[in-house]
Protein backbone atom coordinates (compact mmCIF):
# COMPACT_ATOMS: atom_id res chain seq x y z
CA UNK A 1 9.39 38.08 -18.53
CA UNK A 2 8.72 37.75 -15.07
CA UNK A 3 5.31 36.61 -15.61
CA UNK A 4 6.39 33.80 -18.04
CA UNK A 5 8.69 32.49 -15.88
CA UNK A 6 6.20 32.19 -13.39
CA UNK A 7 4.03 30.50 -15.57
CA UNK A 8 6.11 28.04 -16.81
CA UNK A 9 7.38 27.45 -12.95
CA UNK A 10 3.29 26.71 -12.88
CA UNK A 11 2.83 24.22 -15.39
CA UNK A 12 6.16 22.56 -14.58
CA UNK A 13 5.22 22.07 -10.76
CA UNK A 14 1.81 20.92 -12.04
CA UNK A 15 3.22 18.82 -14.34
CA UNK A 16 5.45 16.78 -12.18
CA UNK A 17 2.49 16.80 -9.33
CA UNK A 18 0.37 15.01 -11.47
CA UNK A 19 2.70 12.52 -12.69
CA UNK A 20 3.53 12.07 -8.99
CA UNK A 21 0.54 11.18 -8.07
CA UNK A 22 -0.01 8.86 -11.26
CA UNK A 23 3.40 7.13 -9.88
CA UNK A 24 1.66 7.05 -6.85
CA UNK A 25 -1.80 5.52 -7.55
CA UNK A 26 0.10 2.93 -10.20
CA UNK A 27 2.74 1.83 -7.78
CA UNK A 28 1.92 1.86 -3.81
CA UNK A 29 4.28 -0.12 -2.41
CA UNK A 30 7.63 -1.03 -3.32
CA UNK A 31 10.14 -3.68 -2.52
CA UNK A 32 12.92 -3.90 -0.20
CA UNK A 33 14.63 -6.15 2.01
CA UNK A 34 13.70 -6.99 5.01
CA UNK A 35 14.07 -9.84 8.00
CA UNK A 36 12.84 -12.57 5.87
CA UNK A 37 13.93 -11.53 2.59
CA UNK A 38 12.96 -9.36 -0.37
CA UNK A 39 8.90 -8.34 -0.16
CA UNK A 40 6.84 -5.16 -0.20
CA UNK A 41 7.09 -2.47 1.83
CA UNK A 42 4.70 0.67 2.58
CA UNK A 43 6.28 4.13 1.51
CA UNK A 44 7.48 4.50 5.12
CA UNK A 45 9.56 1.11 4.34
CA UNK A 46 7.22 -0.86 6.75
CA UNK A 47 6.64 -4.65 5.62
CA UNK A 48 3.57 -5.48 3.99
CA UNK A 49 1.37 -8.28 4.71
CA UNK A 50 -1.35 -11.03 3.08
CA UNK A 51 -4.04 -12.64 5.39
CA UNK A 52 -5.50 -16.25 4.17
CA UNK A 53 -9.03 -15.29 5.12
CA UNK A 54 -9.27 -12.38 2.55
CA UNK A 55 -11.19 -13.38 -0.49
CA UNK A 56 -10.15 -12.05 -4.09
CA UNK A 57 -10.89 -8.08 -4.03
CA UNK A 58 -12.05 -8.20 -0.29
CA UNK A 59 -10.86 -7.84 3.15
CA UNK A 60 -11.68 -10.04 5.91
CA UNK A 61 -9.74 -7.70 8.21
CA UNK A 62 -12.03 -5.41 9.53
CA UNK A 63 -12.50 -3.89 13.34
CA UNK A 64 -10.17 -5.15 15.84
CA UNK A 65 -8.20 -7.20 13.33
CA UNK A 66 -7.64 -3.73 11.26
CA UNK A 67 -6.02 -1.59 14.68
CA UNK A 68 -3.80 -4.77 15.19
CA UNK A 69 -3.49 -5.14 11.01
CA UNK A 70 -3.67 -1.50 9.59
CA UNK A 71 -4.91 -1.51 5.62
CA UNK A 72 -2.38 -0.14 3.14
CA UNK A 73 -5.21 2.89 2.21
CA UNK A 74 -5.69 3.81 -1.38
CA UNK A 75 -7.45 7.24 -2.20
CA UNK A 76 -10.88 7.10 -3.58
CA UNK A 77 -9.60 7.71 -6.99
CA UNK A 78 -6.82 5.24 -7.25
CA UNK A 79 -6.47 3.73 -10.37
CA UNK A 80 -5.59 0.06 -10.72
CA UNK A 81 -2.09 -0.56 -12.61
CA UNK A 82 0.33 -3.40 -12.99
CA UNK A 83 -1.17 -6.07 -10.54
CA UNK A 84 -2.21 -3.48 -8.25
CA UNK A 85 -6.02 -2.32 -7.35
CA UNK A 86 -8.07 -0.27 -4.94
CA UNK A 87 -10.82 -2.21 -3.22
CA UNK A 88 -13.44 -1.39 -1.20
CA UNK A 89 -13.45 -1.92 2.35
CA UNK A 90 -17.18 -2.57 4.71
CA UNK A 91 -16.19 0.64 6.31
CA UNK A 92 -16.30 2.30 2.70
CA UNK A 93 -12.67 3.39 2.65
CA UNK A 94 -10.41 2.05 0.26
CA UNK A 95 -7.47 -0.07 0.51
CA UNK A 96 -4.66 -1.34 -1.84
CA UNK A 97 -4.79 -5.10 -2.67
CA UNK A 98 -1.95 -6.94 -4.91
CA UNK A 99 -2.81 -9.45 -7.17
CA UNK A 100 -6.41 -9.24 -5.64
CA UNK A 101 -4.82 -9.91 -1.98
CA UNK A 102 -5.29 -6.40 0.05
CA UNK A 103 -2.15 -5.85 1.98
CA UNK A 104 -1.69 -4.70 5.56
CA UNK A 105 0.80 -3.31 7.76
CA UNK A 106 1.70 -5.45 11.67
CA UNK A 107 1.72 -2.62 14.71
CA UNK A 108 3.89 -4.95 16.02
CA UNK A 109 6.73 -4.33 13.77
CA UNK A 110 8.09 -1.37 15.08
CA UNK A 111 11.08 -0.43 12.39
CA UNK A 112 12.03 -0.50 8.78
CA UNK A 113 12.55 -4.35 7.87
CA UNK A 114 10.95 -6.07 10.50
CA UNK A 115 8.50 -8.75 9.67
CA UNK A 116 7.18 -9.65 12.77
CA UNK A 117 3.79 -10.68 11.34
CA UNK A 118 5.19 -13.56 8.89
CA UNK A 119 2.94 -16.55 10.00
CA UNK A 120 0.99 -15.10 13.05
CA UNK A 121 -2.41 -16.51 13.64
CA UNK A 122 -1.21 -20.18 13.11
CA UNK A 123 0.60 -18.74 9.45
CA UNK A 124 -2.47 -16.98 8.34
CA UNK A 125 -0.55 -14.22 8.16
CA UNK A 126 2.31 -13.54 5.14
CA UNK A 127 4.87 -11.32 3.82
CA UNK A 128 3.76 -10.00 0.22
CA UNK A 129 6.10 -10.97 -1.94
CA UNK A 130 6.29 -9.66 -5.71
């Protein structure tokens, strides 16, 4: 008895982790409200951003732009869901984009709902909105 309970404890827990990370990979941001209004946020509730100088499917924030602008990161086996895919960054990690438009986080925005970065960089620079 013992032993069946512990396996179905097992394929419970492993059922729910996988689905958890499905939820994950399909969903990697989520909305909320912040100082500006509704748009995404990271899964620490920090705003997410858009830069005009990103192409479809790539980033144009790499280096010093990427301390300043952190990339939402994606694992290396995220699956695209929904609007949502995993792109390839120069450095070879990965990074979620929306719509094709890889999203960022702003260091400078220091606490759940601040969007700080909305229009830096003379309004390169936008909250992603769903």
């Amino acid at each position: 008895m013992k032993t069946s309970l512990a396996r179905l404890t097992f394929v419970i827990a492993a059922a729910f982790a996988a689905t958890a990370a499905f939820a994950q990979s399909a969903m990697p941001a989520k909305t909320a409200t912040t100082s500006k209004g509704e748009a995404f946020v990271d899964a620490k509730g920090m705003s997410l951003y858009t830069f005009d100088k990103d192409t479809a499917g790539k980033s144009a924030c790499n280096d010093k732009c990427a301390v300043a602008w952190p990339p939402l990161k994606a694992a290396a086996d995220a699956k695209d869901a929904d609007g949502w895919s995993a792109i390839k960054r120069d450095d070879g990690s990965m990074q979620w984009a929306y719509k094709g438009k890889p999203l960022y986080t702003f260091v400078k925005d220091t606490k759940q709902g601040d969007a700080n970065g909305d229009g830096v960089f003379n309004g390169a620079w936008h909250l992603a909105k769903p």
